[in-house]
N, C-alpha and C. Protein backbone atom coordinates (compact mmCIF):
# COMPACT_ATOMS: atom_id res chain seq x y z
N UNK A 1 26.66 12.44 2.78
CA UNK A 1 25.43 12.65 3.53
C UNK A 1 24.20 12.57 2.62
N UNK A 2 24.41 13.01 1.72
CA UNK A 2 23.28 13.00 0.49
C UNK A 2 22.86 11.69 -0.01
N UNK A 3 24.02 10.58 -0.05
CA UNK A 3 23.64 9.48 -0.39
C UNK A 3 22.94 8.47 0.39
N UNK A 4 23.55 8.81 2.07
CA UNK A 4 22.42 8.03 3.09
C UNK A 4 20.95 8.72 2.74
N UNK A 5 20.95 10.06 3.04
CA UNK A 5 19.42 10.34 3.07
C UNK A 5 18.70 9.69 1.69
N UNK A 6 19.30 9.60 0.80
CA UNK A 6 18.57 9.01 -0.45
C UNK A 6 18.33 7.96 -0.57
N UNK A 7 19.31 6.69 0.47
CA UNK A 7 18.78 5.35 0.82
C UNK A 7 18.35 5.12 1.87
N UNK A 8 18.19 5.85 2.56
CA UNK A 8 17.32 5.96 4.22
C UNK A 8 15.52 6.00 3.29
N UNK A 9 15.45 7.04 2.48
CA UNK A 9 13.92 7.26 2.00
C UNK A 9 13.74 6.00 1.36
N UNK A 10 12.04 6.13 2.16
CA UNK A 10 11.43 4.76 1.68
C UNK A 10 10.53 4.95 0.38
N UNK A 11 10.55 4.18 -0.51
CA UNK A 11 9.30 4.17 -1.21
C UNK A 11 8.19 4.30 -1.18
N UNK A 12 7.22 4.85 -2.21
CA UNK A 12 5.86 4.97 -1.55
C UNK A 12 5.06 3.61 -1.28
N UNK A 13 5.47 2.62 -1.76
CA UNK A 13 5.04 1.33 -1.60
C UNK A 13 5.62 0.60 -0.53
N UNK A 14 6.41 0.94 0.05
CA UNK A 14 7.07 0.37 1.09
C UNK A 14 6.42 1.55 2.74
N UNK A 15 6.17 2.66 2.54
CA UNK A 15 5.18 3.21 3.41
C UNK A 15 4.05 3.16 3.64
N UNK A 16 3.60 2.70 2.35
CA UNK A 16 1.86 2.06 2.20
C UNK A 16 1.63 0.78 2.99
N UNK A 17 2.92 0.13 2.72
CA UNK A 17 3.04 -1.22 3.19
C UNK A 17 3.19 -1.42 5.01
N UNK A 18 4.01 -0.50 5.17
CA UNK A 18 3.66 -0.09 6.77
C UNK A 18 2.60 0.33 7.42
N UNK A 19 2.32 1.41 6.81
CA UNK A 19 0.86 1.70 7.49
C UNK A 19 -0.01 0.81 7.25
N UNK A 20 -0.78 0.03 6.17
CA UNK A 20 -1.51 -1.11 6.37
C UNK A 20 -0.72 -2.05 7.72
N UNK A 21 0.12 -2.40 7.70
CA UNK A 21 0.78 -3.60 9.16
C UNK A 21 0.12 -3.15 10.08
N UNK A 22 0.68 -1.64 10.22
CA UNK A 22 0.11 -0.85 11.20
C UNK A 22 -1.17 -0.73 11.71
N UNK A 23 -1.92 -0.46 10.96
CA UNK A 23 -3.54 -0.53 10.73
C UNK A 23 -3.77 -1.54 11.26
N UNK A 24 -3.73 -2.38 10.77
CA UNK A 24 -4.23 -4.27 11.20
C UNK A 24 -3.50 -4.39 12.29
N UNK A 25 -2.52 -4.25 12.60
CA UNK A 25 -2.07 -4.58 14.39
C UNK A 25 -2.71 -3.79 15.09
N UNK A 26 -3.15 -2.09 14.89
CA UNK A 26 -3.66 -1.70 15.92
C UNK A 26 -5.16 -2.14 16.19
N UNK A 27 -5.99 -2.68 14.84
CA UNK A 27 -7.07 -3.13 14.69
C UNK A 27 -6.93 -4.48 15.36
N UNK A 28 -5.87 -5.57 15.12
CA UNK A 28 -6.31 -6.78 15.53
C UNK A 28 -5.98 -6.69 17.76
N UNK A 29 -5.18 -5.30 18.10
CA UNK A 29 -5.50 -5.28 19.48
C UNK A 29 -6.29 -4.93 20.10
N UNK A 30 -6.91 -3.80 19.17
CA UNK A 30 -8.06 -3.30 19.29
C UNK A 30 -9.15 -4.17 19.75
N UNK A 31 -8.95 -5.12 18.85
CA UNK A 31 -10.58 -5.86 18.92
C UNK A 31 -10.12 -6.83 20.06
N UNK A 32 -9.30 -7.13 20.38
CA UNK A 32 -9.23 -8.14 21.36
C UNK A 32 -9.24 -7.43 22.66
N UNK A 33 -8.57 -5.86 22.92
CA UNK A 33 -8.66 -5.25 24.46
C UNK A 33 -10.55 -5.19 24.25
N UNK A 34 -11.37 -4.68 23.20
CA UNK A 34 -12.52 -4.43 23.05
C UNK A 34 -13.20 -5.71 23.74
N UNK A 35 -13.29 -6.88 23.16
CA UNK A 35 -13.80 -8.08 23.55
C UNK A 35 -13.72 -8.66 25.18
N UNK A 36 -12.10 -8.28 25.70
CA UNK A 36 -11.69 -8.64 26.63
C UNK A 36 -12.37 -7.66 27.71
N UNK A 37 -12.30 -6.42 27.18
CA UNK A 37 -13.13 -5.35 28.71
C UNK A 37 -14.42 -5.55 28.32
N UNK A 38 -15.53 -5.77 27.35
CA UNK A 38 -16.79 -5.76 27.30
C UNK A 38 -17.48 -7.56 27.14
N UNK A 39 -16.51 -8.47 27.76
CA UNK A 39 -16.71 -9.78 28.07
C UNK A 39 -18.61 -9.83 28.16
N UNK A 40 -19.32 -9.59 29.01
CA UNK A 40 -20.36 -9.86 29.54
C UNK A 40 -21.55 -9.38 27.86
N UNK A 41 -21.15 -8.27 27.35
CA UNK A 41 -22.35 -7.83 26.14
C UNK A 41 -21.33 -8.77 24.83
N UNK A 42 -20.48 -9.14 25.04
CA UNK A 42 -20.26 -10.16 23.69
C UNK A 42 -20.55 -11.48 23.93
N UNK A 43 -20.53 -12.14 25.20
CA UNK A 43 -21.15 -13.32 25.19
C UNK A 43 -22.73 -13.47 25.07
N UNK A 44 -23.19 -11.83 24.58
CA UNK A 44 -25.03 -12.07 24.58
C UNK A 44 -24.64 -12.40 23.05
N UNK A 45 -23.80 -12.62 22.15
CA UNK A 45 -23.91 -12.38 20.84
C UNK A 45 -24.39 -13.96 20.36
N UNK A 46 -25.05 -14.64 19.82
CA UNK A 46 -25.86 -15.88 19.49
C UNK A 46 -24.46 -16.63 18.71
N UNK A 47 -23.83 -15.67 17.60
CA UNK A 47 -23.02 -16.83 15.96
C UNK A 47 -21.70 -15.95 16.54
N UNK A 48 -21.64 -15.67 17.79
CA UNK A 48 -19.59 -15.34 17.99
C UNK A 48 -18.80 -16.07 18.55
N UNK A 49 -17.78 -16.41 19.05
CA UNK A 49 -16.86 -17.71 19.19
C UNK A 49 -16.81 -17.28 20.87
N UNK A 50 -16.21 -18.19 21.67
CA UNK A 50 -16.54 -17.72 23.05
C UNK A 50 -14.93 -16.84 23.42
N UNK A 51 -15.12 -15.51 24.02
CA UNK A 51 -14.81 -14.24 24.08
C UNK A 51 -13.19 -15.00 24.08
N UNK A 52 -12.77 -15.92 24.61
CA UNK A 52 -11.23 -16.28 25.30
C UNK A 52 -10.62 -16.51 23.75
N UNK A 53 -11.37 -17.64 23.07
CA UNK A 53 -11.13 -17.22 21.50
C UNK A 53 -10.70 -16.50 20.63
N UNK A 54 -11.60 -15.27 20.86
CA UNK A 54 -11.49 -14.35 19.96
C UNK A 54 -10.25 -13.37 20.53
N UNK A 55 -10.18 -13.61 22.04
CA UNK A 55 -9.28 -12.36 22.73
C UNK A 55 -7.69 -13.24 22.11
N UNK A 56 -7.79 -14.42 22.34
CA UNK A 56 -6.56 -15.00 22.00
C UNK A 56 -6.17 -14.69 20.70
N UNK A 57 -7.11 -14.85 19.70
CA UNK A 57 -6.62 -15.01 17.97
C UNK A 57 -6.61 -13.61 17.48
N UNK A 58 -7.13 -12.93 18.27
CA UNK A 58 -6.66 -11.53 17.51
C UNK A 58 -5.58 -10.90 18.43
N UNK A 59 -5.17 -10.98 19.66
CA UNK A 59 -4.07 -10.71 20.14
C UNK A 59 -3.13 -11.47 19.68
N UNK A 60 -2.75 -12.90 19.52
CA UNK A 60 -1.97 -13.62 18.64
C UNK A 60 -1.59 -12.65 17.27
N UNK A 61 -2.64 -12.33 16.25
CA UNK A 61 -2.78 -11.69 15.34
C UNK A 61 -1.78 -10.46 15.83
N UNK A 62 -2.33 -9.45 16.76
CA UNK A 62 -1.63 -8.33 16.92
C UNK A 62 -0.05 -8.79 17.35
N UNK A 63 0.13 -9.09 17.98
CA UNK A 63 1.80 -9.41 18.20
C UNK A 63 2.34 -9.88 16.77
N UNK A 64 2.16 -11.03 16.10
CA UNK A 64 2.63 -10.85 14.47
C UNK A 64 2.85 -9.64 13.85
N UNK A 65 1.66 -9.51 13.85
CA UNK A 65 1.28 -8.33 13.17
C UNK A 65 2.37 -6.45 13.61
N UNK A 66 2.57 -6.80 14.93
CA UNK A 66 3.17 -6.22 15.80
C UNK A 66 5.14 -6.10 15.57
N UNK A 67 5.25 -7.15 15.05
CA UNK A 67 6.86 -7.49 14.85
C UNK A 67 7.03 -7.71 13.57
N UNK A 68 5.91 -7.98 12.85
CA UNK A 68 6.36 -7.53 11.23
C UNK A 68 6.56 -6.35 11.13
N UNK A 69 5.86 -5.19 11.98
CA UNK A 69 5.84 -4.12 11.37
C UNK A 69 6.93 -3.49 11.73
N UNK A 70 7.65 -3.79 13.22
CA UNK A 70 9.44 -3.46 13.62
C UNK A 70 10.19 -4.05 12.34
N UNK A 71 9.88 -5.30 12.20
CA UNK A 71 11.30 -6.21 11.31
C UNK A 71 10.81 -4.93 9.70
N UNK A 72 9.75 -4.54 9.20
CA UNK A 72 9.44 -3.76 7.82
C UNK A 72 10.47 -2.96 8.02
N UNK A 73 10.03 -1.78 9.39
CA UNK A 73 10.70 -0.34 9.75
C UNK A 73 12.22 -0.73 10.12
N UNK A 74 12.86 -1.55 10.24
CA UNK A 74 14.17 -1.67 9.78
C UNK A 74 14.93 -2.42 9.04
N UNK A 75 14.09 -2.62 7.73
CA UNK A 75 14.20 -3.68 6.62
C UNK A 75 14.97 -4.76 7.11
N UNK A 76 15.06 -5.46 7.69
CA UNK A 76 15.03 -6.85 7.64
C UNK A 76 15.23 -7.53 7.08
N UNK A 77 16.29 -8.64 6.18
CA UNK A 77 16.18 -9.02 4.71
C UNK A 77 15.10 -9.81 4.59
N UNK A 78 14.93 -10.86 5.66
CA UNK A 78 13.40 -12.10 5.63
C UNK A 78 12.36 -11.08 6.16
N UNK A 79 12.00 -9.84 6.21
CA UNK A 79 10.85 -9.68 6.32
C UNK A 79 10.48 -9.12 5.00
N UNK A 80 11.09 -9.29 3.98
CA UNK A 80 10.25 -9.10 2.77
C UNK A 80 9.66 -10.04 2.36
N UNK A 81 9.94 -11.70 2.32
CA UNK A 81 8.73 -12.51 2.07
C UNK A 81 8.14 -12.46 3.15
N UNK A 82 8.64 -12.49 4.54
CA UNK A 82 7.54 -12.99 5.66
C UNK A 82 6.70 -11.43 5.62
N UNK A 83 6.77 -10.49 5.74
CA UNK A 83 5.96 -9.04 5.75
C UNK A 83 4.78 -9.66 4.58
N UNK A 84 5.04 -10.08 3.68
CA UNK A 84 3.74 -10.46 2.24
C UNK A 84 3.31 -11.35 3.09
N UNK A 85 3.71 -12.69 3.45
CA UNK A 85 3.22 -14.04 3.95
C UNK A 85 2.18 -13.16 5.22
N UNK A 86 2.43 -12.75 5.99
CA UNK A 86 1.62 -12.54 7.18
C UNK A 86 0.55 -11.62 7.08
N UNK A 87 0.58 -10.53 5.88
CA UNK A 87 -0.52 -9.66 5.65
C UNK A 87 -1.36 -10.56 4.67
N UNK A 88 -0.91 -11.16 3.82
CA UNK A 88 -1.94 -12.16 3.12
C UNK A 88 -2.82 -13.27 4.08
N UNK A 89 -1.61 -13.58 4.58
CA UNK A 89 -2.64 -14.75 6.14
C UNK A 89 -3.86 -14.08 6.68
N UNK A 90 -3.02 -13.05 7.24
CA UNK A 90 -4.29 -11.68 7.84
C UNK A 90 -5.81 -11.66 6.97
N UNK A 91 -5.33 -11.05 5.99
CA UNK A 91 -6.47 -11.07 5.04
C UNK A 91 -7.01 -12.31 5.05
N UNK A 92 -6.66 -13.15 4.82
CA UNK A 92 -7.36 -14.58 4.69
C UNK A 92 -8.24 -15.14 5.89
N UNK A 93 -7.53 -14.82 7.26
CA UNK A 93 -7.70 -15.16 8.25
C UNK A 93 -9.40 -14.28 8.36
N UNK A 94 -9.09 -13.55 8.11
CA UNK A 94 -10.56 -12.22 8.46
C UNK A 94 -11.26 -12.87 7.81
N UNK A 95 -10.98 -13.42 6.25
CA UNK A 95 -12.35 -13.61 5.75
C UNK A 95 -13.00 -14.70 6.01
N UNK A 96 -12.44 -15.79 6.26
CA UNK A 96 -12.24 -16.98 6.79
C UNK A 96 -13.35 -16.91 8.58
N UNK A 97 -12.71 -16.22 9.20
CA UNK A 97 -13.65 -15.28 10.64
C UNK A 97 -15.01 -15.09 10.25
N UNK A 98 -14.61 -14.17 8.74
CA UNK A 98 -16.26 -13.62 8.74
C UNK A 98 -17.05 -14.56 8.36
N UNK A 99 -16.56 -15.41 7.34
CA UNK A 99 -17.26 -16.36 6.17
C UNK A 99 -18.17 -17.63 8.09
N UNK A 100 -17.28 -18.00 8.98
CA UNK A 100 -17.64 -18.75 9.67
C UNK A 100 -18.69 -17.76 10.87
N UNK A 101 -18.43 -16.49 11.11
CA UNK A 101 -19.45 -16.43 12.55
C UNK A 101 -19.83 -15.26 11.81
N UNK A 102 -20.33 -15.14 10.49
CA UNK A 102 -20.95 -14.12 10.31
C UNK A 102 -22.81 -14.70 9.88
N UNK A 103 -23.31 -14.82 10.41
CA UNK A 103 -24.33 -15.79 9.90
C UNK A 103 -25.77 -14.51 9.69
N UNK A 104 -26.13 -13.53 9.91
CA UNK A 104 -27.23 -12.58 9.51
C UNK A 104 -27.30 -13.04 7.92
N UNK A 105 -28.46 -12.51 7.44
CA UNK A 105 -29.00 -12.02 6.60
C UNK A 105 -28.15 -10.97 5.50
N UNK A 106 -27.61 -9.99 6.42
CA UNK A 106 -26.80 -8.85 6.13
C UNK A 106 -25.44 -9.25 5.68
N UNK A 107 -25.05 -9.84 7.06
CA UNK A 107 -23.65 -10.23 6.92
C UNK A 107 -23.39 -11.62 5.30
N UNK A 108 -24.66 -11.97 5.26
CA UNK A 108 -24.87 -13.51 3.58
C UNK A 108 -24.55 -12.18 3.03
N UNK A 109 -24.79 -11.02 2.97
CA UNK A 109 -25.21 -10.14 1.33
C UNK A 109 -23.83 -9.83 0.91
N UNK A 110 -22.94 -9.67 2.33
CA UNK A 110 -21.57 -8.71 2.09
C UNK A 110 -20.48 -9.93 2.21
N UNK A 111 -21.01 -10.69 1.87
CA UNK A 111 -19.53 -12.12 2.07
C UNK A 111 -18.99 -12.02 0.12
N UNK A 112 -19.97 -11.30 -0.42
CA UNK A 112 -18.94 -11.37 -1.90
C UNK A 112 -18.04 -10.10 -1.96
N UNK A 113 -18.70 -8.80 -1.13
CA UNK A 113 -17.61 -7.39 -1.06
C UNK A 113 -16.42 -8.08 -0.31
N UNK A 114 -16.65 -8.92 0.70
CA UNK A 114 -15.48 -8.93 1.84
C UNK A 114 -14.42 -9.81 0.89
N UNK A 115 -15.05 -10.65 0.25
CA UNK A 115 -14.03 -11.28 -0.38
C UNK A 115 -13.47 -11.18 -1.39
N UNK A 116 -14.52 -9.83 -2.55
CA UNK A 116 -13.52 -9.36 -3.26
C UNK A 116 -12.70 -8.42 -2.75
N UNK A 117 -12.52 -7.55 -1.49
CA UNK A 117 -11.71 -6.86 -1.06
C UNK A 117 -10.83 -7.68 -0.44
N UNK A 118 -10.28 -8.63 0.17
CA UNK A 118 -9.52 -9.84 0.07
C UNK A 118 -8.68 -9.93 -1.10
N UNK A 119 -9.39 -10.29 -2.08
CA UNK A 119 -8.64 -11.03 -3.28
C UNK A 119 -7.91 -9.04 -3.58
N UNK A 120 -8.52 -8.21 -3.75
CA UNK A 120 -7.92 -6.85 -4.07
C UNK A 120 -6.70 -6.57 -3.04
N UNK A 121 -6.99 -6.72 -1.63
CA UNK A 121 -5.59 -6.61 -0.84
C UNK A 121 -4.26 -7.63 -1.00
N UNK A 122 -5.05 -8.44 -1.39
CA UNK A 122 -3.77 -9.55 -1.47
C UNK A 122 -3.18 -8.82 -3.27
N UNK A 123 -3.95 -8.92 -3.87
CA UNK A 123 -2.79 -8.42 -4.82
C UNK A 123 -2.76 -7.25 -5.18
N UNK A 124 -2.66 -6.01 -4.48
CA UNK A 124 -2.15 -5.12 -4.31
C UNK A 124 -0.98 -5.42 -3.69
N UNK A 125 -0.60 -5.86 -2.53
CA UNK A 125 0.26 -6.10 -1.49
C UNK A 125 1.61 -7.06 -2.50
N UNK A 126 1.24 -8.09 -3.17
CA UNK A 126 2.01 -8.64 -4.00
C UNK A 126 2.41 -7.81 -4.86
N UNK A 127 1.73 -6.93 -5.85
CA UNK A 127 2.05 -6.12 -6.58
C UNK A 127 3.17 -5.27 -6.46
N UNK A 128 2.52 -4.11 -4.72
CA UNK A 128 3.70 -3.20 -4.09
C UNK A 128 4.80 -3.86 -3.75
N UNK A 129 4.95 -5.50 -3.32
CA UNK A 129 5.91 -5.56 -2.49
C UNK A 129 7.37 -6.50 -3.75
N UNK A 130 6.44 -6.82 -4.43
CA UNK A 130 6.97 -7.97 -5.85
C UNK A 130 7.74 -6.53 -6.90
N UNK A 131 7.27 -5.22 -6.93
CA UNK A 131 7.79 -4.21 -8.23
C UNK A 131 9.04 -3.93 -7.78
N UNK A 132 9.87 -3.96 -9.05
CA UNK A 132 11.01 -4.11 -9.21
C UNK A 132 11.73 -3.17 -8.16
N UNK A 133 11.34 -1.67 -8.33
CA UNK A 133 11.49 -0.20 -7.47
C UNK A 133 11.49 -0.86 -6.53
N UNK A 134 10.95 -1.28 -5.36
CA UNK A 134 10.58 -1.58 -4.19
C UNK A 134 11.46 -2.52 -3.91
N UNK A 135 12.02 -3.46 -4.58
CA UNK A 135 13.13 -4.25 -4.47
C UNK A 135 14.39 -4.12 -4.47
N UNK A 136 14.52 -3.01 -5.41
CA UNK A 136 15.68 -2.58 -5.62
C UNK A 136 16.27 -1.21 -4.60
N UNK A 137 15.28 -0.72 -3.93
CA UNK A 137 15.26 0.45 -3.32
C UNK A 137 15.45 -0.67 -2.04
N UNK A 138 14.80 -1.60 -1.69
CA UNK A 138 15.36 -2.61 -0.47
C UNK A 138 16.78 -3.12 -0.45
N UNK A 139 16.80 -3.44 -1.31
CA UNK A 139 18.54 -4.02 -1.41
C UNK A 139 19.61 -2.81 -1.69
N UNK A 140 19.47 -1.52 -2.00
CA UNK A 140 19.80 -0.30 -2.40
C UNK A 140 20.46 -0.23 -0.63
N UNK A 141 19.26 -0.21 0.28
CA UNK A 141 19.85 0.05 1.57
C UNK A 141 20.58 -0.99 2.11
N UNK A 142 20.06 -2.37 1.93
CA UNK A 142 21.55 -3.15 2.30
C UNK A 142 23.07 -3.02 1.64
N UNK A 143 22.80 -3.07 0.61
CA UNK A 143 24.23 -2.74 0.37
C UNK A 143 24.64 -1.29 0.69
N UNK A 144 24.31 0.17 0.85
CA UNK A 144 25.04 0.52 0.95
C UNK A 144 25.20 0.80 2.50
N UNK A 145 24.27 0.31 3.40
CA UNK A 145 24.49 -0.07 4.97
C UNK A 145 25.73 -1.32 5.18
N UNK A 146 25.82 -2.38 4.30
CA UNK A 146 26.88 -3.01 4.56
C UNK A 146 28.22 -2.40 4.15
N UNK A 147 28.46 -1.45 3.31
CA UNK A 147 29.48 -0.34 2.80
C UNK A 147 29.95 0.63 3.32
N UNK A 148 28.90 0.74 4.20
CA UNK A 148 29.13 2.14 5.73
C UNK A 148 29.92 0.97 6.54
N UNK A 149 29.21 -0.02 6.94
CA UNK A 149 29.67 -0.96 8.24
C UNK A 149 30.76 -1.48 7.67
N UNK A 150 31.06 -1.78 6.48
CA UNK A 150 32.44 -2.19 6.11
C UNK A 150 33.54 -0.83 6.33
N UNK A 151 33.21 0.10 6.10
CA UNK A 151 34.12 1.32 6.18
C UNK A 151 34.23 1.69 7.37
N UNK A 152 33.06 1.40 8.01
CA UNK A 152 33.61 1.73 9.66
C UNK A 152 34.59 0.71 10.40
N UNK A 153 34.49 -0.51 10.12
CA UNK A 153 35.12 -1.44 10.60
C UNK A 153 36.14 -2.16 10.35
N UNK A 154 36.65 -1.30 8.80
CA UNK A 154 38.07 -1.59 8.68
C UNK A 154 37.74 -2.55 7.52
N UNK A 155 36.99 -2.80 6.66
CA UNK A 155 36.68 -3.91 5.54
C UNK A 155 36.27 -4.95 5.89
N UNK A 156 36.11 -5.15 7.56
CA UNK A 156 36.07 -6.88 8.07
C UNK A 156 34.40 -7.35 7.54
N UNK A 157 34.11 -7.65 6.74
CA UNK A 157 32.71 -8.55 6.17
C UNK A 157 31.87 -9.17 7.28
N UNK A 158 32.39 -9.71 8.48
CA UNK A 158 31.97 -10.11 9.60
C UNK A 158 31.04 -9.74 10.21
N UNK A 159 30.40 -8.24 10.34
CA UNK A 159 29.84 -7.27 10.92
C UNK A 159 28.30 -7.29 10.13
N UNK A 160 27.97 -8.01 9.24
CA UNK A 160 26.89 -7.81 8.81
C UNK A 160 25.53 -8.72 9.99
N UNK A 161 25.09 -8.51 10.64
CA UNK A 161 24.08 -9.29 11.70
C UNK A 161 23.23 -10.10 10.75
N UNK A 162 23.30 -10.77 9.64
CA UNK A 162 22.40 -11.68 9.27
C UNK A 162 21.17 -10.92 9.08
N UNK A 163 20.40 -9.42 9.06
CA UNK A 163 19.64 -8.81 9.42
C UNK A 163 19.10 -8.17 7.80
């Protein structure tokens, strides 16, 4: 019993890594239920994309964003590159958003913060998800989840879901 609970616990980099998914999916539905119920005061906006746009690409966004963060919370073996691949897109994607319909005065001053906080999330995220701990504490639970499922099932190797 001691040894599941010790490969059940996640790393602190692998919880950090969730709650950011988390964050950004509830943010990228956020902004799209936001856009979608206040249709009429976002089409007064002059440099924003027209509302069906924006409701689409950030709900698109949230559903990704949405099933990376299931496939993280039950480690997944391909959601450890795809979990990096889709939060880096994310990031990219935003700045990419802002860099095109951000056109103020204000919004010129803060296109070098947004994008060094960009270049800082992306390699943080590489950092947490690339350290050795975090890797080894991932594969720590496959094998000894395939070692339970082998012992429950009589040794048959068969039983592993590709997962």
């Amino acid at each position: 019993m001691a040894d599941e609970k010790r490969h059940r616990r996640r790393p602190l980099g692998f919880r950090l890594i969730l709650a950011e998914i988390g964050v950004l999916a509830v943010r990228s539905w956020g902004r799209a239920w936001t856009v979608f119920e206040d249709r009429e005061r976002y089409q007064e906006l002059v440099t924003s994309p027209a509302w069906p746009a924006y409701v689409l690409a950030y709900g698109v966004w949230g559903t990704i964003l949405t099933l990376t963060l299931l496939g993280f919370w039950q480690r997944q073996r391909r959601f450890l590159a795809i979990g990096w691949l889709v939060v880096v897109s994310h990031l990219l994607f935003e700045f990419v958003w802002f860099a095109i319909f951000a056109q103020t005065d204000y919004d010129q001053q803060r296109r070098r913060f947004v994008l060094s906080f960009v270049v800082a999330g992306v390699l943080a995220n590489t950092w947490m998800l690339f350290r050795p701990g975090f890797r080894s504490a991932w594969q720590a639970h496959h094998l000894f989840r395939n070692m339970k499922e082998s012992s429950i099932n009589g040794g048959d190797s068969e039983t592993d879901r590709g997962s």
